[in-house]
PDB file of N, CA and C in Angstrom:
ATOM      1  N   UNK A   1     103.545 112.874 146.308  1.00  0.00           N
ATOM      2  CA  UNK A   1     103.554 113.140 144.870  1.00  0.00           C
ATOM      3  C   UNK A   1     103.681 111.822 144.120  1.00  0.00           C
ATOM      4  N   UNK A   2     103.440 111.842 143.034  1.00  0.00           N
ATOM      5  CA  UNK A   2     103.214 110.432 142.038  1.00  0.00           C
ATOM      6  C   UNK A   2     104.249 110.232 141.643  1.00  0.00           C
ATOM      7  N   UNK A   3     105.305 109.218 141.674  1.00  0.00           N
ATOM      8  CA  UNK A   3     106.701 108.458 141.263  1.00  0.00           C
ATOM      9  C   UNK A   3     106.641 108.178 139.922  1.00  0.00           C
ATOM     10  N   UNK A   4     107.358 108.388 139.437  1.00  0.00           N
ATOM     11  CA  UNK A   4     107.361 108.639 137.857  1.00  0.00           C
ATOM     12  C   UNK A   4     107.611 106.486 137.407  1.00  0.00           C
ATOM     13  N   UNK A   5     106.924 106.348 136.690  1.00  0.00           N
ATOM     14  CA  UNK A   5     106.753 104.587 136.423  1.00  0.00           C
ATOM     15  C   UNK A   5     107.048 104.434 135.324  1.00  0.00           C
ATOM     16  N   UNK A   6     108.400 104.104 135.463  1.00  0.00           N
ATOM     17  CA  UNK A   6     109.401 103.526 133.941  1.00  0.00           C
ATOM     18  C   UNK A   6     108.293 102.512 133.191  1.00  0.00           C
ATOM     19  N   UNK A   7     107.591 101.921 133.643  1.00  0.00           N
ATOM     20  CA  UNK A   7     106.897 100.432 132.936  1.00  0.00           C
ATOM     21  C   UNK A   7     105.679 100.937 132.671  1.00  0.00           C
ATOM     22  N   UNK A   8     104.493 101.943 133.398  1.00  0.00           N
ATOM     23  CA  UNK A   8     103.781 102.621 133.125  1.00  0.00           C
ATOM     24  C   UNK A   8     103.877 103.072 131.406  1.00  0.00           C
ATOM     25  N   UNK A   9     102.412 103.021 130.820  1.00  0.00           N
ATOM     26  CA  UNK A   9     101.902 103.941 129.622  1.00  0.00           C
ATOM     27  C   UNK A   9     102.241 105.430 129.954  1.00  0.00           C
ATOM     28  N   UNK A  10     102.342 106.049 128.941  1.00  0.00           N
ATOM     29  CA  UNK A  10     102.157 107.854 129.542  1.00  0.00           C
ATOM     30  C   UNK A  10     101.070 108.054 129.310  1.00  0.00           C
ATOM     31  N   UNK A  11     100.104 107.577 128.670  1.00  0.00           N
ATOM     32  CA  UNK A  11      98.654 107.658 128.862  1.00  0.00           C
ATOM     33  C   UNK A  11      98.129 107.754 130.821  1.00  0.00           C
ATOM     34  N   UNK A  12      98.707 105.845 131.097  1.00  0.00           N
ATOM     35  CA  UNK A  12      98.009 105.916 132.154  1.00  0.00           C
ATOM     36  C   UNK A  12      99.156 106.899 133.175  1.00  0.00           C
ATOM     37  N   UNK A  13      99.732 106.985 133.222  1.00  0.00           N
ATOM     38  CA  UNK A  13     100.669 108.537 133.987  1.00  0.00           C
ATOM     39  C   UNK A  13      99.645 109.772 134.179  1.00  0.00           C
ATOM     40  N   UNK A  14      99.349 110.014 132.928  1.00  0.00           N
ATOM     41  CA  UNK A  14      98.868 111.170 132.683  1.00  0.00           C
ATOM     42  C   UNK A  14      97.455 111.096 133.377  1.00  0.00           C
ATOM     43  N   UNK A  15      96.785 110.157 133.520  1.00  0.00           N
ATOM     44  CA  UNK A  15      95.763 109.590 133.929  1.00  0.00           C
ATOM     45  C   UNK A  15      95.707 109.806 135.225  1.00  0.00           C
ATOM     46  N   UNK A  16      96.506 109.112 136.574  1.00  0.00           N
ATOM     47  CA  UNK A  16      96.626 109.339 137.201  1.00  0.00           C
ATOM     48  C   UNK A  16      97.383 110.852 137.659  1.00  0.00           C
ATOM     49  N   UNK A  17      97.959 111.455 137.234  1.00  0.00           N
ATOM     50  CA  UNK A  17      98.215 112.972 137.014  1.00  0.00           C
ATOM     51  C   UNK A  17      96.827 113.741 137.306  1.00  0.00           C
ATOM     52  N   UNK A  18      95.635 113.648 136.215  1.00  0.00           N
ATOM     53  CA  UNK A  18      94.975 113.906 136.481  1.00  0.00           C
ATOM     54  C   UNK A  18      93.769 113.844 137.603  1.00  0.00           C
ATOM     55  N   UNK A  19      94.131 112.742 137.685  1.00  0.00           N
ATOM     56  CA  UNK A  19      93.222 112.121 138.872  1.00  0.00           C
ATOM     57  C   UNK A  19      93.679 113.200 140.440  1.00  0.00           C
ATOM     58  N   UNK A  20      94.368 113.976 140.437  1.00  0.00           N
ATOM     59  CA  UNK A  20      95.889 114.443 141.525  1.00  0.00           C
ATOM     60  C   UNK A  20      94.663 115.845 142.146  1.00  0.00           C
ATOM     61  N   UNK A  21      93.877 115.842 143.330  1.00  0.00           N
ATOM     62  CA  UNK A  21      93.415 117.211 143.790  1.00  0.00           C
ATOM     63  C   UNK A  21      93.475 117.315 144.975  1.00  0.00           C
ATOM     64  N   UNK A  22      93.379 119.119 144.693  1.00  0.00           N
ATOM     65  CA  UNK A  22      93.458 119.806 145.787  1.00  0.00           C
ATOM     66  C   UNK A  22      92.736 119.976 146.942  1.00  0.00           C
ATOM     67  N   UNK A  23      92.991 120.618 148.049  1.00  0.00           N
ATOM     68  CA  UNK A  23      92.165 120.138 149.524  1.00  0.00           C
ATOM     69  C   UNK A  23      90.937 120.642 149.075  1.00  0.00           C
ATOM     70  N   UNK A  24      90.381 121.156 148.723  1.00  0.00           N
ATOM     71  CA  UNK A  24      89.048 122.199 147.885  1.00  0.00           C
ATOM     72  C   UNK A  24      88.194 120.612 147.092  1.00  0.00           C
ATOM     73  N   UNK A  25      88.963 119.968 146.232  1.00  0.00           N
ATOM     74  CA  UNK A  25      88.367 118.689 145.565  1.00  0.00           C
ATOM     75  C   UNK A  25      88.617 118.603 144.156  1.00  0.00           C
ATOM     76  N   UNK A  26      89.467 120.325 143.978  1.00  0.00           N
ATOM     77  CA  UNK A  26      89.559 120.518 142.097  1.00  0.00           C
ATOM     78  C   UNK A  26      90.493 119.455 141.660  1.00  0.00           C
ATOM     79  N   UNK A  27      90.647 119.716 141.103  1.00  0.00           N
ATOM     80  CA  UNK A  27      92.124 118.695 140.080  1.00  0.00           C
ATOM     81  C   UNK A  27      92.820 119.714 140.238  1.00  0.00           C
ATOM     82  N   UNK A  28      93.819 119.876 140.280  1.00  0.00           N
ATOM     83  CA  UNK A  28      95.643 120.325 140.484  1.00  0.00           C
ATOM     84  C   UNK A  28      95.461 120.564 139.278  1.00  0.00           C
ATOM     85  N   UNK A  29      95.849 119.425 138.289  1.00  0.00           N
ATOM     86  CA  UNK A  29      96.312 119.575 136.966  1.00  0.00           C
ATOM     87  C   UNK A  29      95.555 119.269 135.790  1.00  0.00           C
ATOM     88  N   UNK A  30      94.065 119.748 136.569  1.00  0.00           N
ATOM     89  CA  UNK A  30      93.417 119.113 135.414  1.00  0.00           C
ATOM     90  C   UNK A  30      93.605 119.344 133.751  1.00  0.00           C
ATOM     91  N   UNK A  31      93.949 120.719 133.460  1.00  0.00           N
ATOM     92  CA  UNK A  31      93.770 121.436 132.148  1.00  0.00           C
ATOM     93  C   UNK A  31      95.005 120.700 131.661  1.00  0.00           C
ATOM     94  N   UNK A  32      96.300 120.902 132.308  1.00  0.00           N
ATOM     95  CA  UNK A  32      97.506 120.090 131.397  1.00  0.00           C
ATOM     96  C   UNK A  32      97.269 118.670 131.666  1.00  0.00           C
ATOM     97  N   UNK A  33      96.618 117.994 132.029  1.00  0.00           N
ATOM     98  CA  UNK A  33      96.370 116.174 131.981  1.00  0.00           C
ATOM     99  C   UNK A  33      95.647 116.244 130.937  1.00  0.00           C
ATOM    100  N   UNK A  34      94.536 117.546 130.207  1.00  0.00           N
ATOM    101  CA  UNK A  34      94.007 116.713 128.976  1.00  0.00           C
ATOM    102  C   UNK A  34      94.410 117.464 128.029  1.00  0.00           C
ATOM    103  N   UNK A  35      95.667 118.603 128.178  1.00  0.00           N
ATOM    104  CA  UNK A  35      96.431 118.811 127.162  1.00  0.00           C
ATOM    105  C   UNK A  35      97.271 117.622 126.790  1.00  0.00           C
ATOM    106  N   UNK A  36      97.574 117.129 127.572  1.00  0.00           N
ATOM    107  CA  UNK A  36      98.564 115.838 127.290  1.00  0.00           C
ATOM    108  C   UNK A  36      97.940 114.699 126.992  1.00  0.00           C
ATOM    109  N   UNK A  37      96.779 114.784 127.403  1.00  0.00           N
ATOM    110  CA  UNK A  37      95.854 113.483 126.741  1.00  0.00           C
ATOM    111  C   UNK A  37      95.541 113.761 124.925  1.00  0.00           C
ATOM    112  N   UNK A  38      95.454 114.722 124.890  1.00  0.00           N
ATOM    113  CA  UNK A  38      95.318 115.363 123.615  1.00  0.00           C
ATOM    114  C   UNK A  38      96.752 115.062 122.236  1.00  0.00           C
ATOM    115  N   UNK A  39      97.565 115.533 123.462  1.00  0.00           N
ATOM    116  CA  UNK A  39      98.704 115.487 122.563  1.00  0.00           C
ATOM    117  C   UNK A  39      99.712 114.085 122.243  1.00  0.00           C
ATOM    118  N   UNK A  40      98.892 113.205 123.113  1.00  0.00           N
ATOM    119  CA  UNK A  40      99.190 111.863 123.118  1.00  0.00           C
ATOM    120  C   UNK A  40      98.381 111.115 122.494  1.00  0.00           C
ATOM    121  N   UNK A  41      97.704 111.628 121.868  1.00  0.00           N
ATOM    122  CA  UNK A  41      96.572 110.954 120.683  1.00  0.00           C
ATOM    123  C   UNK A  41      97.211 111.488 118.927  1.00  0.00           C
ATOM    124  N   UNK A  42      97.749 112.143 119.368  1.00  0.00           N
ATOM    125  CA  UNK A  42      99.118 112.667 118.176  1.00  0.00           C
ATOM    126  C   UNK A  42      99.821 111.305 117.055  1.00  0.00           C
ATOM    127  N   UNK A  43      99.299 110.770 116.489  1.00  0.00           N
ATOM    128  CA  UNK A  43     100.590 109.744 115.490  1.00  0.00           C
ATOM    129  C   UNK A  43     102.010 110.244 115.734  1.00  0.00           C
ATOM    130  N   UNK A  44     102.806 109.160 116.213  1.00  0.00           N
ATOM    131  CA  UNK A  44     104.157 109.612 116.247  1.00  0.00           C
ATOM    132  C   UNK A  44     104.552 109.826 114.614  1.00  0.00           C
ATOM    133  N   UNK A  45     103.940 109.028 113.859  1.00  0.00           N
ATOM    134  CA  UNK A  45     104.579 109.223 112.475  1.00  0.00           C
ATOM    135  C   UNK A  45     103.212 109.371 111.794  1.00  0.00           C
ATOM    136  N   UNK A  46     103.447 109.476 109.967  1.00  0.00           N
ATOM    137  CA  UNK A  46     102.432 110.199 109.260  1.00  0.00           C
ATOM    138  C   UNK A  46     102.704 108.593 108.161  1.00  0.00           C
ATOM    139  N   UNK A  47     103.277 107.246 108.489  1.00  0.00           N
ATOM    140  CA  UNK A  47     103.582 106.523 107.726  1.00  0.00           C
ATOM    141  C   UNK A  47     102.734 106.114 107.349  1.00  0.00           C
ATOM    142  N   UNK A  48     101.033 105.539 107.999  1.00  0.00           N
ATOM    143  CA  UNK A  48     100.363 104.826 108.239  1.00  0.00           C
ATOM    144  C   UNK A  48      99.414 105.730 106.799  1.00  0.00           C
ATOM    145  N   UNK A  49      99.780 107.089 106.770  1.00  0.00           N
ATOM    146  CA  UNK A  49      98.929 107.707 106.117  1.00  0.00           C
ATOM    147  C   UNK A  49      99.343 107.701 104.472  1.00  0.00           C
ATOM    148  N   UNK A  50     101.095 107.589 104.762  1.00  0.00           N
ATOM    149  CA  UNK A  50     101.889 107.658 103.074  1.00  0.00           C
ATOM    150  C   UNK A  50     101.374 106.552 102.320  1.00  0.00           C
ATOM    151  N   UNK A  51     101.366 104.979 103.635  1.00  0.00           N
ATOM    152  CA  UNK A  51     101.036 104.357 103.003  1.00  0.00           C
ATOM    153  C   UNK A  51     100.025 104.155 101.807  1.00  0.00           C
ATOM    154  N   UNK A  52      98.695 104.632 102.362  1.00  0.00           N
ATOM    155  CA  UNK A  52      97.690 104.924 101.918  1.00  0.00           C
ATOM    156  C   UNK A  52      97.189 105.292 100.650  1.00  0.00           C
ATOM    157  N   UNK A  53      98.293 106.914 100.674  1.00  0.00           N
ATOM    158  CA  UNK A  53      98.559 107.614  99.259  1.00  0.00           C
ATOM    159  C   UNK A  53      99.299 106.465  98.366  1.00  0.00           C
ATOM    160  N   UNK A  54      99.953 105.997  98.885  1.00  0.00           N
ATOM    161  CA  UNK A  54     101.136 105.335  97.911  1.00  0.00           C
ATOM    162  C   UNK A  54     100.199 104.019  97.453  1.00  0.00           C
ATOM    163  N   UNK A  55      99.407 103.670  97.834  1.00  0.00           N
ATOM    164  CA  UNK A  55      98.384 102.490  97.586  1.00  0.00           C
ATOM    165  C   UNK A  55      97.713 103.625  96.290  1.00  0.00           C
ATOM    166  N   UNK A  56      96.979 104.298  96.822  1.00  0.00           N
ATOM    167  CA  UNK A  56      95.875 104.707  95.938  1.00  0.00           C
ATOM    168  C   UNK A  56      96.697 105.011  94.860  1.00  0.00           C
ATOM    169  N   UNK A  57      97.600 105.615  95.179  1.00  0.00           N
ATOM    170  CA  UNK A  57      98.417 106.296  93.734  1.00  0.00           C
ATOM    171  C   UNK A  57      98.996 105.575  92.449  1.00  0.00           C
ATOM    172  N   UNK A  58      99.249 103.802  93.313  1.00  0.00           N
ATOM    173  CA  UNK A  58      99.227 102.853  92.655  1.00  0.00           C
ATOM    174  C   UNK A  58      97.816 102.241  91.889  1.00  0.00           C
ATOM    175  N   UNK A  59      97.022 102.048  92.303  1.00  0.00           N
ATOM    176  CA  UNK A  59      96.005 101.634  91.858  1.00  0.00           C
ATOM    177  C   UNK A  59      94.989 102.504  90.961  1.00  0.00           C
ATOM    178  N   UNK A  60      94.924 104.088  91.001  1.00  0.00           N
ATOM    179  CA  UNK A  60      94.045 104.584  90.583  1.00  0.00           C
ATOM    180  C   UNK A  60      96.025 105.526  89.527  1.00  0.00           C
ATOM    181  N   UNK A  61      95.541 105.012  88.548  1.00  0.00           N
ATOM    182  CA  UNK A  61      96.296 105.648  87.304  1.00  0.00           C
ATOM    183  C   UNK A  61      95.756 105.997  86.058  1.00  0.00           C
ATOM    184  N   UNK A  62      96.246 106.798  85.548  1.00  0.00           N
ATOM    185  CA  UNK A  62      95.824 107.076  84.477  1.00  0.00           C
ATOM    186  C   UNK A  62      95.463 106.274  83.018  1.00  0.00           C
ATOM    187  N   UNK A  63      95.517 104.971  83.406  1.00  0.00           N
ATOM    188  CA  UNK A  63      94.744 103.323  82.799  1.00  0.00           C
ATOM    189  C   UNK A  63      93.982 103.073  83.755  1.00  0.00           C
ATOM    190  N   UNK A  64      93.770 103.461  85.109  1.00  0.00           N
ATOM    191  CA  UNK A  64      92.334 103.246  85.690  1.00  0.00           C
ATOM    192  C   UNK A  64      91.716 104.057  85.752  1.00  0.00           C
ATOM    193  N   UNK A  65      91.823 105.277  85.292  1.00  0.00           N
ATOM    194  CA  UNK A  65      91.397 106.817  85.713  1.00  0.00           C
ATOM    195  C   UNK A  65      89.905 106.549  86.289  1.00  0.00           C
ATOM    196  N   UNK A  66      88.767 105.657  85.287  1.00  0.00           N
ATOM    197  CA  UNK A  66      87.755 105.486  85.775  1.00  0.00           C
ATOM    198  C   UNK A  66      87.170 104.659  86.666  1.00  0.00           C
ATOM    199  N   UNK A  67      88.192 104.105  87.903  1.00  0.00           N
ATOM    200  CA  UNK A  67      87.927 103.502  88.853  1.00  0.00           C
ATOM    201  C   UNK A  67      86.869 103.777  89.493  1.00  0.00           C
ATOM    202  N   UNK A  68      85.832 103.382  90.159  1.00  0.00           N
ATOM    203  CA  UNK A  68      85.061 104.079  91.139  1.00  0.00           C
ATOM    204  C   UNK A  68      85.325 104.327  92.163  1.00  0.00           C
ATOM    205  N   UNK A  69      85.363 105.476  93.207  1.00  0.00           N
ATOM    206  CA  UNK A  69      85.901 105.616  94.498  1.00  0.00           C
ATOM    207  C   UNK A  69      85.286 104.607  95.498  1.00  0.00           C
ATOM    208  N   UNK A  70      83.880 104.072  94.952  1.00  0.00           N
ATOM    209  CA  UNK A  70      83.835 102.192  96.347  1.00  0.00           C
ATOM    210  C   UNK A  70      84.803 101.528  95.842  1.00  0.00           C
ATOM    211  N   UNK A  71      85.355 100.852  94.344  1.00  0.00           N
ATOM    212  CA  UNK A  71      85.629  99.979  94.121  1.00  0.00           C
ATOM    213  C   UNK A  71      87.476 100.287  94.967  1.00  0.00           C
ATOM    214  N   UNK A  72      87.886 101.369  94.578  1.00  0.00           N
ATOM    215  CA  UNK A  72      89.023 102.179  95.794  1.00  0.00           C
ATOM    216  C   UNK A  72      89.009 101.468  96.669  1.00  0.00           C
ATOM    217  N   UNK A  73      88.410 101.895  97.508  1.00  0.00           N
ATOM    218  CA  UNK A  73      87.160 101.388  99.239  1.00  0.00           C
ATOM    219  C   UNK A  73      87.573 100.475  99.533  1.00  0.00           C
ATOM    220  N   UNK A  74      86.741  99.470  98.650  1.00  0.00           N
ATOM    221  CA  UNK A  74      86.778  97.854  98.928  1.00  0.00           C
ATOM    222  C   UNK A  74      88.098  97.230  99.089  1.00  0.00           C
ATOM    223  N   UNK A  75      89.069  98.021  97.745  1.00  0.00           N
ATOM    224  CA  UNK A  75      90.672  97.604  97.974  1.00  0.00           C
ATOM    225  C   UNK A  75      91.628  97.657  99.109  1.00  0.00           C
ATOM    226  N   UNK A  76      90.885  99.244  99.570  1.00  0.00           N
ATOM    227  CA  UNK A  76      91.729  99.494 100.945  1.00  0.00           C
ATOM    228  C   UNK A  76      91.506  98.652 102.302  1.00  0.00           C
ATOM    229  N   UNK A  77      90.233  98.667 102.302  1.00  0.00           N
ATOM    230  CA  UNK A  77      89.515  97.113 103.035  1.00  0.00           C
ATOM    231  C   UNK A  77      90.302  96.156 103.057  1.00  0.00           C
ATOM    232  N   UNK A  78      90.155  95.607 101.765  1.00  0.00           N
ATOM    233  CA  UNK A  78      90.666  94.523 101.969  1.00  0.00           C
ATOM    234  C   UNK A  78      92.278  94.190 102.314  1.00  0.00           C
ATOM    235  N   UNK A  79      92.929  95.367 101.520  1.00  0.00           N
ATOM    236  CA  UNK A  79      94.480  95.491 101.820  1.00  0.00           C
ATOM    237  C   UNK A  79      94.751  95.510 103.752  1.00  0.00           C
ATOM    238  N   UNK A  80      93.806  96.056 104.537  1.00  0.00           N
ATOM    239  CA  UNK A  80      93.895  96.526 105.999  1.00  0.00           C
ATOM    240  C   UNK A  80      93.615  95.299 106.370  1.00  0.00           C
ATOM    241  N   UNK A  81      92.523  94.452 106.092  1.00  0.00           N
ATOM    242  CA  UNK A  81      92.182  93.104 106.754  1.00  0.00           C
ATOM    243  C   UNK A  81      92.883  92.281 106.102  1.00  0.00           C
ATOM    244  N   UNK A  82      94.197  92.437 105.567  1.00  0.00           N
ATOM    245  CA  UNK A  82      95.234  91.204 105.467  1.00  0.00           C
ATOM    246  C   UNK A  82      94.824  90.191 104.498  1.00  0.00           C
ATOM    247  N   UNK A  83      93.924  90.422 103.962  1.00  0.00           N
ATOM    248  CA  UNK A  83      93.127  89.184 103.069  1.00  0.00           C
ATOM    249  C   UNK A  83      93.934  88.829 101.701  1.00  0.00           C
ATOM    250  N   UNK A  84      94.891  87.507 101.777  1.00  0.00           N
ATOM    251  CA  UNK A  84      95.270  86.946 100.404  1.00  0.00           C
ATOM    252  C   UNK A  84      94.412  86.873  99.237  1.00  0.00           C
ATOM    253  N   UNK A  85      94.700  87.717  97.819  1.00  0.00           N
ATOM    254  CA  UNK A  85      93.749  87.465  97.395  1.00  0.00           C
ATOM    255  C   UNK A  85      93.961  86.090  96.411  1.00  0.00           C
ATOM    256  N   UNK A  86      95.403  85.740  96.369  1.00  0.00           N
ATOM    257  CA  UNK A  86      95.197  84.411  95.548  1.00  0.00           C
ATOM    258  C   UNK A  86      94.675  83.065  96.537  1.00  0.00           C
ATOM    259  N   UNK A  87      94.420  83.474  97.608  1.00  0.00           N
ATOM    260  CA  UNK A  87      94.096  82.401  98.782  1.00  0.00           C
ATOM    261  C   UNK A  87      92.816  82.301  98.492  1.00  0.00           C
ATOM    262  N   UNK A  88      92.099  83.629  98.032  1.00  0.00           N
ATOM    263  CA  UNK A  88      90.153  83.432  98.378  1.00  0.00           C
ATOM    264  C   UNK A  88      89.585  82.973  97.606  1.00  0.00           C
ATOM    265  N   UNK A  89      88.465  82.414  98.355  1.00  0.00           N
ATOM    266  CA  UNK A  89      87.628  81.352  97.478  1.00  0.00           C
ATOM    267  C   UNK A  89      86.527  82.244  96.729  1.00  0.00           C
ATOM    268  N   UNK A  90      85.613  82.132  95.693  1.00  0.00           N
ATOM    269  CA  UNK A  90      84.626  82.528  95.464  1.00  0.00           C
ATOM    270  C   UNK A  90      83.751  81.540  95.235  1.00  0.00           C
ATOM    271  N   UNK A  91      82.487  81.660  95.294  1.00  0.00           N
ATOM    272  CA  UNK A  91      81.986  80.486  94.242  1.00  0.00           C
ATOM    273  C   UNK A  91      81.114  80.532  93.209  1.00  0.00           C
ATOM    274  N   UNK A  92      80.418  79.484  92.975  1.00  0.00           N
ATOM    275  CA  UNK A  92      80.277  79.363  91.081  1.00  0.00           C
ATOM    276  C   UNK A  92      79.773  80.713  91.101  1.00  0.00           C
ATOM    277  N   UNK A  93      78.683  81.638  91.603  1.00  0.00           N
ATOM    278  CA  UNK A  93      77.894  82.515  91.367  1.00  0.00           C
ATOM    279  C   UNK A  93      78.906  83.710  90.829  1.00  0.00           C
ATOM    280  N   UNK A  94      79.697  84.223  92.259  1.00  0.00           N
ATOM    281  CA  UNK A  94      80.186  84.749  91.673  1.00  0.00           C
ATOM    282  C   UNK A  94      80.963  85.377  90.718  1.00  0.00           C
ATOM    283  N   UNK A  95      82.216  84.022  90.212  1.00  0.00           N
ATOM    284  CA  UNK A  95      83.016  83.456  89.065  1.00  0.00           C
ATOM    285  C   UNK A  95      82.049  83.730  87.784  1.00  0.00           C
ATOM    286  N   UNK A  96      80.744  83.131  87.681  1.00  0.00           N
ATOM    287  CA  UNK A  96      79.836  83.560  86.374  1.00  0.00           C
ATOM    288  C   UNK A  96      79.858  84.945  86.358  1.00  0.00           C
ATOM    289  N   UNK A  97      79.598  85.638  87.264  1.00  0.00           N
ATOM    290  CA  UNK A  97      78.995  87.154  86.970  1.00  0.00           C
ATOM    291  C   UNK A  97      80.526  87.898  87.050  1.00  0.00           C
ATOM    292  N   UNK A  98      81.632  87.705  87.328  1.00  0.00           N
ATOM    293  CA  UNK A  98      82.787  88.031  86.870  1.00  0.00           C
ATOM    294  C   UNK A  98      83.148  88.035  84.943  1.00  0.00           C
ATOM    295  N   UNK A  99      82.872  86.617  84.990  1.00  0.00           N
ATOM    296  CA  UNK A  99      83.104  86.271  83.636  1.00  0.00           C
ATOM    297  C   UNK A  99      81.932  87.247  82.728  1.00  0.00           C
ATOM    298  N   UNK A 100      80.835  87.050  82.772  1.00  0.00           N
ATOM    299  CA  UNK A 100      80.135  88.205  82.292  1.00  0.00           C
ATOM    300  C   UNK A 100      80.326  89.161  81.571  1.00  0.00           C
ATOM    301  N   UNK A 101      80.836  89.766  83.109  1.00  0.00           N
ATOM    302  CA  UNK A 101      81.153  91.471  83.249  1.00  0.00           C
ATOM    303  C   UNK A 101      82.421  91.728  82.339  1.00  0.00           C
ATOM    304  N   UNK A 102      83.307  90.427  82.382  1.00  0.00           N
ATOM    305  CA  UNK A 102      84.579  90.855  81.587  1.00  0.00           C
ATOM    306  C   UNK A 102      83.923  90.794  79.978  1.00  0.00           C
ATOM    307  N   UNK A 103      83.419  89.827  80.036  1.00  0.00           N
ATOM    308  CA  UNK A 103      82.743  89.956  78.379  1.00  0.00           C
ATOM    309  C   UNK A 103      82.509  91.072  77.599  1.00  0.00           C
ATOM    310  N   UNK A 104      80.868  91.425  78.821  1.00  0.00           N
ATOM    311  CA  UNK A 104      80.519  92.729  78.384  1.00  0.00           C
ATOM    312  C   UNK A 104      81.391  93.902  77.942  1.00  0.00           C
ATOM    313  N   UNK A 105      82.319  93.720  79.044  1.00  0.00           N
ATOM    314  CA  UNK A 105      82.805  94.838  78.753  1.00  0.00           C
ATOM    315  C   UNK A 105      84.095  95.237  77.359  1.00  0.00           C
ATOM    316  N   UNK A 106      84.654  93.648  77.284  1.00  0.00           N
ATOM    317  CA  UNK A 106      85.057  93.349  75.737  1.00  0.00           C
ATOM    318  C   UNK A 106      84.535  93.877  74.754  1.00  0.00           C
ATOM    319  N   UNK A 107      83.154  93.477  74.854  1.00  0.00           N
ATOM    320  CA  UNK A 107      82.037  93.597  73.662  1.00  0.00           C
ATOM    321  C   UNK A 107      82.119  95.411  73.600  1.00  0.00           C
ATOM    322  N   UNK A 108      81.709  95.505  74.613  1.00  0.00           N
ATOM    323  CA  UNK A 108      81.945  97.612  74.615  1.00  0.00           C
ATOM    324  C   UNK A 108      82.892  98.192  74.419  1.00  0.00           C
ATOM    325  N   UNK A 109      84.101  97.434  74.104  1.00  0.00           N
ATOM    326  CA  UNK A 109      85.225  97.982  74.278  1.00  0.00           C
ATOM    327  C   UNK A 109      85.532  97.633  72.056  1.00  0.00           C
ATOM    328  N   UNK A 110      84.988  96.762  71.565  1.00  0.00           N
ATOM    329  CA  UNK A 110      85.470  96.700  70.626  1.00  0.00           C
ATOM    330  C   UNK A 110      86.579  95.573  70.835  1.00  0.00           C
ATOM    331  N   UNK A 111      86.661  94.837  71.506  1.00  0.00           N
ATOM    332  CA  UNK A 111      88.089  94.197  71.301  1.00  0.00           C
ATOM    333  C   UNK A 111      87.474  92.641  70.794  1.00  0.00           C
ATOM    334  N   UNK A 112      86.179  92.394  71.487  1.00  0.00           N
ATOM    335  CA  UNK A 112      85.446  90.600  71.073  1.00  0.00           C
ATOM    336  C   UNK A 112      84.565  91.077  69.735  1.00  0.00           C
TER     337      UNK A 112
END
């Protein structure tokens, strides 16, 4: 029988669990090795997900109401790939068509 391995994953346990057959050639245990493979794909926690909400819930308010759900997107992106944003560079191109866009949208807004 298979010795239970303190240092072992329970993935790979379960793995070899399954791997475990009878003189015939079936698997022993096949059905509960991929119940447990199943249930080991489970999030121990739901944090990864609050986070998420708690991002969007910040960013999309009722002064952004009209965010676009890419421009969302792109935030969560970038929030996951760690990216400083006072660190990043742009260059001239894009900086002009920033400046622009803020204009324009002054001008539409009544405020320039």
């Amino acid at each position: 029988m298979l010795e239970p391995n303190s240092t072992a994953a329970m993935d790979q346990t379960w793995m070899k669990i399954s791997e475990i057959r009878e003189s015939i050639g079936q698997a022993k245990f096949g059905l509960l090795a991929k119940v447990m493979s199943h249930i080991l794909a489970i999030p121990h926690s739901n944090a990864s997900c609050e986070r998420i909400f708690s991002f969007v819930r910040k960013n999309r308010t009722d002064f952004r109401s009209s965010m676009k759900t890419e421009t969302l997107e792109s935030l969560l992106v970038v929030k996951q790939e760690g990216i400083v944003c006072y660190k990043r560079q742009f260059d001239k191109v894009m900086l002009k068509r920033c400046k622009g866009a803020t204009a324009m949208s002054l001008q539409d807004s009544g405020v320039v």
